[in-house]
C-alpha atoms as a PDB file:
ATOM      1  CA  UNK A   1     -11.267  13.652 -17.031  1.00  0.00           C
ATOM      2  CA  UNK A   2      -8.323  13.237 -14.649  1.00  0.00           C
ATOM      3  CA  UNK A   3      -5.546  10.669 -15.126  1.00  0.00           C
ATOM      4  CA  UNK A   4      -3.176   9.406 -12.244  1.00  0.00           C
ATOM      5  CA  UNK A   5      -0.004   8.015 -13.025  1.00  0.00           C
ATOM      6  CA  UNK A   6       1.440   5.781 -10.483  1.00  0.00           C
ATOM      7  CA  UNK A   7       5.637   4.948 -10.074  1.00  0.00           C
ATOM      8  CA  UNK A   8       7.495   3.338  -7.766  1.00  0.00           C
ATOM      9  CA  UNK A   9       6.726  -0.395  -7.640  1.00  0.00           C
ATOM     10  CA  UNK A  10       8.973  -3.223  -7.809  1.00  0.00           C
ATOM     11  CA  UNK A  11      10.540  -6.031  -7.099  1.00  0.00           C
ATOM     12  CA  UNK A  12      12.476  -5.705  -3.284  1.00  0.00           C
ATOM     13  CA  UNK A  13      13.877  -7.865  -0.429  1.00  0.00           C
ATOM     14  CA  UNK A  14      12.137  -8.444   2.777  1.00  0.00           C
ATOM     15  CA  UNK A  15      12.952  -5.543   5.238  1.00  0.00           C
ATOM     16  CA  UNK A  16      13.591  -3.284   2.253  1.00  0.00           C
ATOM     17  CA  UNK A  17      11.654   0.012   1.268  1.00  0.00           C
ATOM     18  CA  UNK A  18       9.780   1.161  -1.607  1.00  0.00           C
ATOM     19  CA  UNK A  19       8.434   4.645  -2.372  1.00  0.00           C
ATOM     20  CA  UNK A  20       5.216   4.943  -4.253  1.00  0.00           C
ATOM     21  CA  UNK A  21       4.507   8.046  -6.476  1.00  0.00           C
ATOM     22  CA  UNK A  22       0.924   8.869  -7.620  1.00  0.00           C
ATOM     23  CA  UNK A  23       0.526  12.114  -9.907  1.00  0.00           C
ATOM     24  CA  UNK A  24      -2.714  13.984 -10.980  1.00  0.00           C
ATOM     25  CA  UNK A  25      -3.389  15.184 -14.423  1.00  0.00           C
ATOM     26  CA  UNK A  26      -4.774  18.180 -12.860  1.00  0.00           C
ATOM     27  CA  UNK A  27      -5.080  20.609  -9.680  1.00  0.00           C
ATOM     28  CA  UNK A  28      -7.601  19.713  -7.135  1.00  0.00           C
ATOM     29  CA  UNK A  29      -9.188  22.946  -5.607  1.00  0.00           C
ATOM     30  CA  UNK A  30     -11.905  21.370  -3.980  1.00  0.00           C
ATOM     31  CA  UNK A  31     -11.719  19.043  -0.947  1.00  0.00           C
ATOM     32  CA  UNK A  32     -10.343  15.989  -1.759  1.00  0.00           C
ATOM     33  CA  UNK A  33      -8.687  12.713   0.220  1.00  0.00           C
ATOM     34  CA  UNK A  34      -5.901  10.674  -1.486  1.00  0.00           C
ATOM     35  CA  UNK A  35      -5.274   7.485  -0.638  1.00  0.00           C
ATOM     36  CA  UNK A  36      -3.346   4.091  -1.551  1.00  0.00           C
ATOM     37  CA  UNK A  37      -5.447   0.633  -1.396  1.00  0.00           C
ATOM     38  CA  UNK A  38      -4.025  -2.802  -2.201  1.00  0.00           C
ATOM     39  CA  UNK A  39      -5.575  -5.980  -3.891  1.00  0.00           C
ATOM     40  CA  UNK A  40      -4.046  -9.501  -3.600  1.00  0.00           C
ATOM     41  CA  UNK A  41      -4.949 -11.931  -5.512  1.00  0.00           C
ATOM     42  CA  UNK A  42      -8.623 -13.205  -5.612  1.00  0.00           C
ATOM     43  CA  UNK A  43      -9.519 -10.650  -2.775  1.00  0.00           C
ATOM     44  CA  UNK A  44     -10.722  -7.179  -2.879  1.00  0.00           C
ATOM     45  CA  UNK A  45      -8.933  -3.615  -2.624  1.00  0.00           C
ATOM     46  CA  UNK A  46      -8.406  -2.544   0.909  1.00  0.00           C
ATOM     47  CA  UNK A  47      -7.440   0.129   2.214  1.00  0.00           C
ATOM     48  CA  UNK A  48      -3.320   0.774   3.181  1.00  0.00           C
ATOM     49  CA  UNK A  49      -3.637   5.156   3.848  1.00  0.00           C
ATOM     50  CA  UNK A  50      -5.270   7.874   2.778  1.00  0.00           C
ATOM     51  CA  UNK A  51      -4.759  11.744   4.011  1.00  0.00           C
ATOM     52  CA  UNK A  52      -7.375  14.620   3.729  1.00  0.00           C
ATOM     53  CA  UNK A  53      -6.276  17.786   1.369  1.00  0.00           C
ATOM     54  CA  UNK A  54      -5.770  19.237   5.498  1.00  0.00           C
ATOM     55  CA  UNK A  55      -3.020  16.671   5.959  1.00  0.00           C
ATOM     56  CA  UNK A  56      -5.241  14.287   8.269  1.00  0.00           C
ATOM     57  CA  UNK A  57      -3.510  10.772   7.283  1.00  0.00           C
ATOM     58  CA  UNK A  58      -4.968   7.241   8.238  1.00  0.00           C
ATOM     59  CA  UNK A  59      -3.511   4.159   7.989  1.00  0.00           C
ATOM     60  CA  UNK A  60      -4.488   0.289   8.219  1.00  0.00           C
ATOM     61  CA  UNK A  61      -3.589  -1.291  11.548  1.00  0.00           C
ATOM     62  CA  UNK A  62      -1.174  -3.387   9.020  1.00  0.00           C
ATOM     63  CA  UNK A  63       0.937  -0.524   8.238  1.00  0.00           C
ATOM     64  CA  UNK A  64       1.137   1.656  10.973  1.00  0.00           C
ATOM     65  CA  UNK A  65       4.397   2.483  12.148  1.00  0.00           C
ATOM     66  CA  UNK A  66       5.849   1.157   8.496  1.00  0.00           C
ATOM     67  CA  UNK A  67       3.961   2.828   6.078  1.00  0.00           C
ATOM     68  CA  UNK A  68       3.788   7.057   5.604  1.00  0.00           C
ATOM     69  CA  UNK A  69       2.008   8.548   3.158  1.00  0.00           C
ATOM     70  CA  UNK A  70       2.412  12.103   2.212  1.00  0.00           C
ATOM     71  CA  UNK A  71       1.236  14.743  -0.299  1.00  0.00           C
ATOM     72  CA  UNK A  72       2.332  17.691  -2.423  1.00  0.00           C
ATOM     73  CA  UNK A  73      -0.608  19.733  -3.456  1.00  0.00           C
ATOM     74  CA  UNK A  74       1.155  21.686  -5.786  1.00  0.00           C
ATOM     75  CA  UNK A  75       2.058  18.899  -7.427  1.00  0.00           C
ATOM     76  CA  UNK A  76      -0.741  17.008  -7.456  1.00  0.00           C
ATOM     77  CA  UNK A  77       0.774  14.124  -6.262  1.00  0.00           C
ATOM     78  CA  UNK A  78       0.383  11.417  -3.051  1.00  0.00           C
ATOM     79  CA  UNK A  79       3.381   9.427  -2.285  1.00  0.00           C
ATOM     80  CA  UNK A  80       3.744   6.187  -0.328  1.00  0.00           C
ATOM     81  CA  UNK A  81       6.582   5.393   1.895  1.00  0.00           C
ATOM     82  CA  UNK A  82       7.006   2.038   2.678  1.00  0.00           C
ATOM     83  CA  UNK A  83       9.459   0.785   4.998  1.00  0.00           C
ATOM     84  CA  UNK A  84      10.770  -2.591   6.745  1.00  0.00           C
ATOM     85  CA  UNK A  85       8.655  -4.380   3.791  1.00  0.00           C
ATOM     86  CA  UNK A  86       7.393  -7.732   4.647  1.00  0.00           C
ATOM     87  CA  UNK A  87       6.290 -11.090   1.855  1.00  0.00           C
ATOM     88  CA  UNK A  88       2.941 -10.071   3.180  1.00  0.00           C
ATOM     89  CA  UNK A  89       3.044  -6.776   1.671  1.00  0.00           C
ATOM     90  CA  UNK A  90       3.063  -8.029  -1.754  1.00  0.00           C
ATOM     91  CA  UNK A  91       0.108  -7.033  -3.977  1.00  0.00           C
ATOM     92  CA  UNK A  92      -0.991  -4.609  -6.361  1.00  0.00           C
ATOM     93  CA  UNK A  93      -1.350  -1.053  -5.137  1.00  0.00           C
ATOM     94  CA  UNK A  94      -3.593   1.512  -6.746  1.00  0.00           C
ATOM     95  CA  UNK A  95      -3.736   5.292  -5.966  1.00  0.00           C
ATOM     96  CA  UNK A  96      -7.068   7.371  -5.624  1.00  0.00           C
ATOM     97  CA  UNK A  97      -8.311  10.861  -5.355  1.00  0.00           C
ATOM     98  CA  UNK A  98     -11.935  11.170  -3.927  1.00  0.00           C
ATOM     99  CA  UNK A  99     -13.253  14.646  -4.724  1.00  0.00           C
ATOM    100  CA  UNK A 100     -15.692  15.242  -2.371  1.00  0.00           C
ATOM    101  CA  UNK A 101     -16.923  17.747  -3.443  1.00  0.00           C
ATOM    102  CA  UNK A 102     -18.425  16.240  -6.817  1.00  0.00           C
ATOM    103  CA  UNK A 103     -18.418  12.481  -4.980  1.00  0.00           C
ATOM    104  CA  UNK A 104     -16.119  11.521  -7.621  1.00  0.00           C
ATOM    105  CA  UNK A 105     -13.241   8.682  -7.247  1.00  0.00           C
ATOM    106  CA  UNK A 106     -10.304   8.266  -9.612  1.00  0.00           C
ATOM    107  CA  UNK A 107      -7.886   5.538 -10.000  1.00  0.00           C
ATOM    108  CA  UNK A 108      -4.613   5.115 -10.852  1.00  0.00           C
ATOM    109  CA  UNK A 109      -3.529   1.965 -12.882  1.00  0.00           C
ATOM    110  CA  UNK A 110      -1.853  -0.045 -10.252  1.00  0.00           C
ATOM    111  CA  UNK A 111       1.625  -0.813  -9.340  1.00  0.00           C
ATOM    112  CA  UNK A 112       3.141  -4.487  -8.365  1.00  0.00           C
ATOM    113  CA  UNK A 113       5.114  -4.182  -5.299  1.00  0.00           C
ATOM    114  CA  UNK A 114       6.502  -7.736  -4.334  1.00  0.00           C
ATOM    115  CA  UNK A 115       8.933  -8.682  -1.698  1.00  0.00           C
ATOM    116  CA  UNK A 116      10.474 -11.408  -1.128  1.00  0.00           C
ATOM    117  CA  UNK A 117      11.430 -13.519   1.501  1.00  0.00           C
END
Protein backbone atom coordinates (compact mmCIF):
# COMPACT_ATOMS: atom_id res chain seq x y z
CA UNK A 1 0.00 0.00 0.00
CA UNK A 2 1.42 3.48 -0.64
CA UNK A 3 0.97 6.43 1.74
CA UNK A 4 1.37 10.20 0.68
CA UNK A 5 2.10 12.67 3.13
CA UNK A 6 1.16 16.12 2.26
CA UNK A 7 2.96 19.63 3.96
CA UNK A 8 2.77 22.93 3.28
CA UNK A 9 -0.70 24.35 3.98
CA UNK A 10 -1.66 27.23 5.94
CA UNK A 11 -3.01 30.09 6.86
CA UNK A 12 -1.57 33.26 4.34
CA UNK A 13 -2.47 36.81 3.17
CA UNK A 14 -3.94 37.59 -0.13
CA UNK A 15 -1.09 37.98 -2.76
CA UNK A 16 1.09 35.71 -0.63
CA UNK A 17 2.61 32.20 -1.62
CA UNK A 18 2.41 28.83 -0.32
CA UNK A 19 4.43 25.75 -1.30
CA UNK A 20 2.76 22.40 -1.17
CA UNK A 21 4.83 19.18 -0.52
CA UNK A 22 3.38 15.71 -1.33
CA UNK A 23 5.75 12.60 -0.54
CA UNK A 24 5.35 8.87 -1.58
CA UNK A 25 5.89 6.00 0.69
CA UNK A 26 7.52 4.36 -2.14
CA UNK A 27 9.33 4.59 -5.71
CA UNK A 28 7.14 4.65 -8.69
CA UNK A 29 8.84 2.73 -11.65
CA UNK A 30 5.98 2.52 -13.72
CA UNK A 31 4.23 5.41 -15.52
CA UNK A 32 2.56 7.47 -13.31
CA UNK A 33 0.91 11.30 -13.29
CA UNK A 34 0.88 13.34 -10.03
CA UNK A 35 -1.32 15.82 -9.52
CA UNK A 36 -2.94 18.38 -6.88
CA UNK A 37 -6.97 18.76 -6.87
CA UNK A 38 -8.92 21.05 -4.53
CA UNK A 39 -12.42 20.70 -2.80
CA UNK A 40 -14.36 23.68 -1.32
CA UNK A 41 -16.87 23.28 0.65
CA UNK A 42 -20.07 21.35 -0.45
CA UNK A 43 -18.50 20.93 -4.02
CA UNK A 44 -16.40 18.31 -5.50
CA UNK A 45 -12.47 17.87 -6.03
CA UNK A 46 -11.26 19.54 -9.14
CA UNK A 47 -8.52 19.54 -10.64
CA UNK A 48 -5.57 22.55 -9.90
CA UNK A 49 -2.21 20.48 -11.93
CA UNK A 50 -0.98 17.42 -12.54
CA UNK A 51 2.46 16.47 -14.54
CA UNK A 52 3.25 13.08 -16.29
CA UNK A 53 6.44 11.00 -14.77
CA UNK A 54 7.94 12.78 -18.51
CA UNK A 55 7.49 16.20 -16.95
CA UNK A 56 4.27 17.09 -19.14
CA UNK A 57 2.44 19.53 -16.50
CA UNK A 58 -1.26 20.81 -16.87
CA UNK A 59 -2.90 23.24 -15.10
CA UNK A 60 -6.60 24.64 -14.54
CA UNK A 61 -7.32 27.80 -16.51
CA UNK A 62 -7.62 29.19 -12.69
CA UNK A 63 -4.07 28.78 -11.98
CA UNK A 64 -2.17 29.25 -14.88
CA UNK A 65 0.43 31.69 -14.74
CA UNK A 66 0.18 31.44 -10.60
CA UNK A 67 0.40 28.03 -9.86
CA UNK A 68 3.71 25.53 -10.81
CA UNK A 69 3.85 22.27 -9.95
CA UNK A 70 6.96 20.26 -10.04
CA UNK A 71 8.38 16.81 -9.21
CA UNK A 72 11.39 14.96 -7.83
CA UNK A 73 11.30 11.37 -8.83
CA UNK A 74 13.90 10.37 -6.68
CA UNK A 75 12.16 11.53 -4.05
CA UNK A 76 8.99 10.55 -4.65
CA UNK A 77 7.56 13.67 -4.15
CA UNK A 78 5.16 16.45 -6.23
CA UNK A 79 5.32 19.91 -4.99
CA UNK A 80 2.93 22.82 -5.52
CA UNK A 81 3.98 26.34 -5.95
CA UNK A 82 1.52 28.73 -5.42
CA UNK A 83 1.97 32.26 -5.97
CA UNK A 84 0.03 35.78 -5.87
CA UNK A 85 -2.69 33.68 -3.72
CA UNK A 86 -6.13 34.96 -3.97
CA UNK A 87 -9.52 34.43 -1.05
CA UNK A 88 -10.66 32.31 -3.93
CA UNK A 89 -7.94 29.93 -3.60
CA UNK A 90 -8.98 28.78 -0.29
CA UNK A 91 -9.93 25.08 0.03
CA UNK A 92 -8.63 21.86 0.85
CA UNK A 93 -5.96 20.46 -1.42
CA UNK A 94 -5.22 16.78 -1.79
CA UNK A 95 -2.24 15.19 -3.66
CA UNK A 96 -2.51 12.03 -6.01
CA UNK A 97 -0.42 9.56 -7.83
CA UNK A 98 -2.29 7.67 -10.69
CA UNK A 99 -0.26 4.60 -11.63
CA UNK A 100 -1.19 3.86 -14.86
CA UNK A 101 0.10 1.19 -15.23
CA UNK A 102 -2.03 -0.85 -12.55
CA UNK A 103 -5.05 2.01 -12.97
CA UNK A 104 -4.50 2.69 -9.44
CA UNK A 105 -5.10 6.29 -7.67
CA UNK A 106 -3.73 7.27 -4.27
CA UNK A 107 -4.51 10.10 -2.08
CA UNK A 108 -2.94 12.11 0.18
CA UNK A 109 -4.86 13.38 3.33
CA UNK A 110 -5.48 16.92 2.41
CA UNK A 111 -4.05 20.17 3.36
CA UNK A 112 -6.12 23.58 4.29
CA UNK A 113 -4.69 26.38 2.44
CA UNK A 114 -6.74 29.63 3.29
CA UNK A 115 -6.05 33.16 2.37
CA UNK A 116 -7.34 35.89 3.38
CA UNK A 117 -8.47 38.99 2.19
Amino acid sequence: QVQLVESGGGLVQGGGSLRLSCGASRRFFSSNVMGWYRQFPGKQRELVADISSGGSANYADSVKGRFTISRDNAKNTVYLQMNSLKPEDTAVYYCKISDLVLHRDYWGQGTQVTVSS
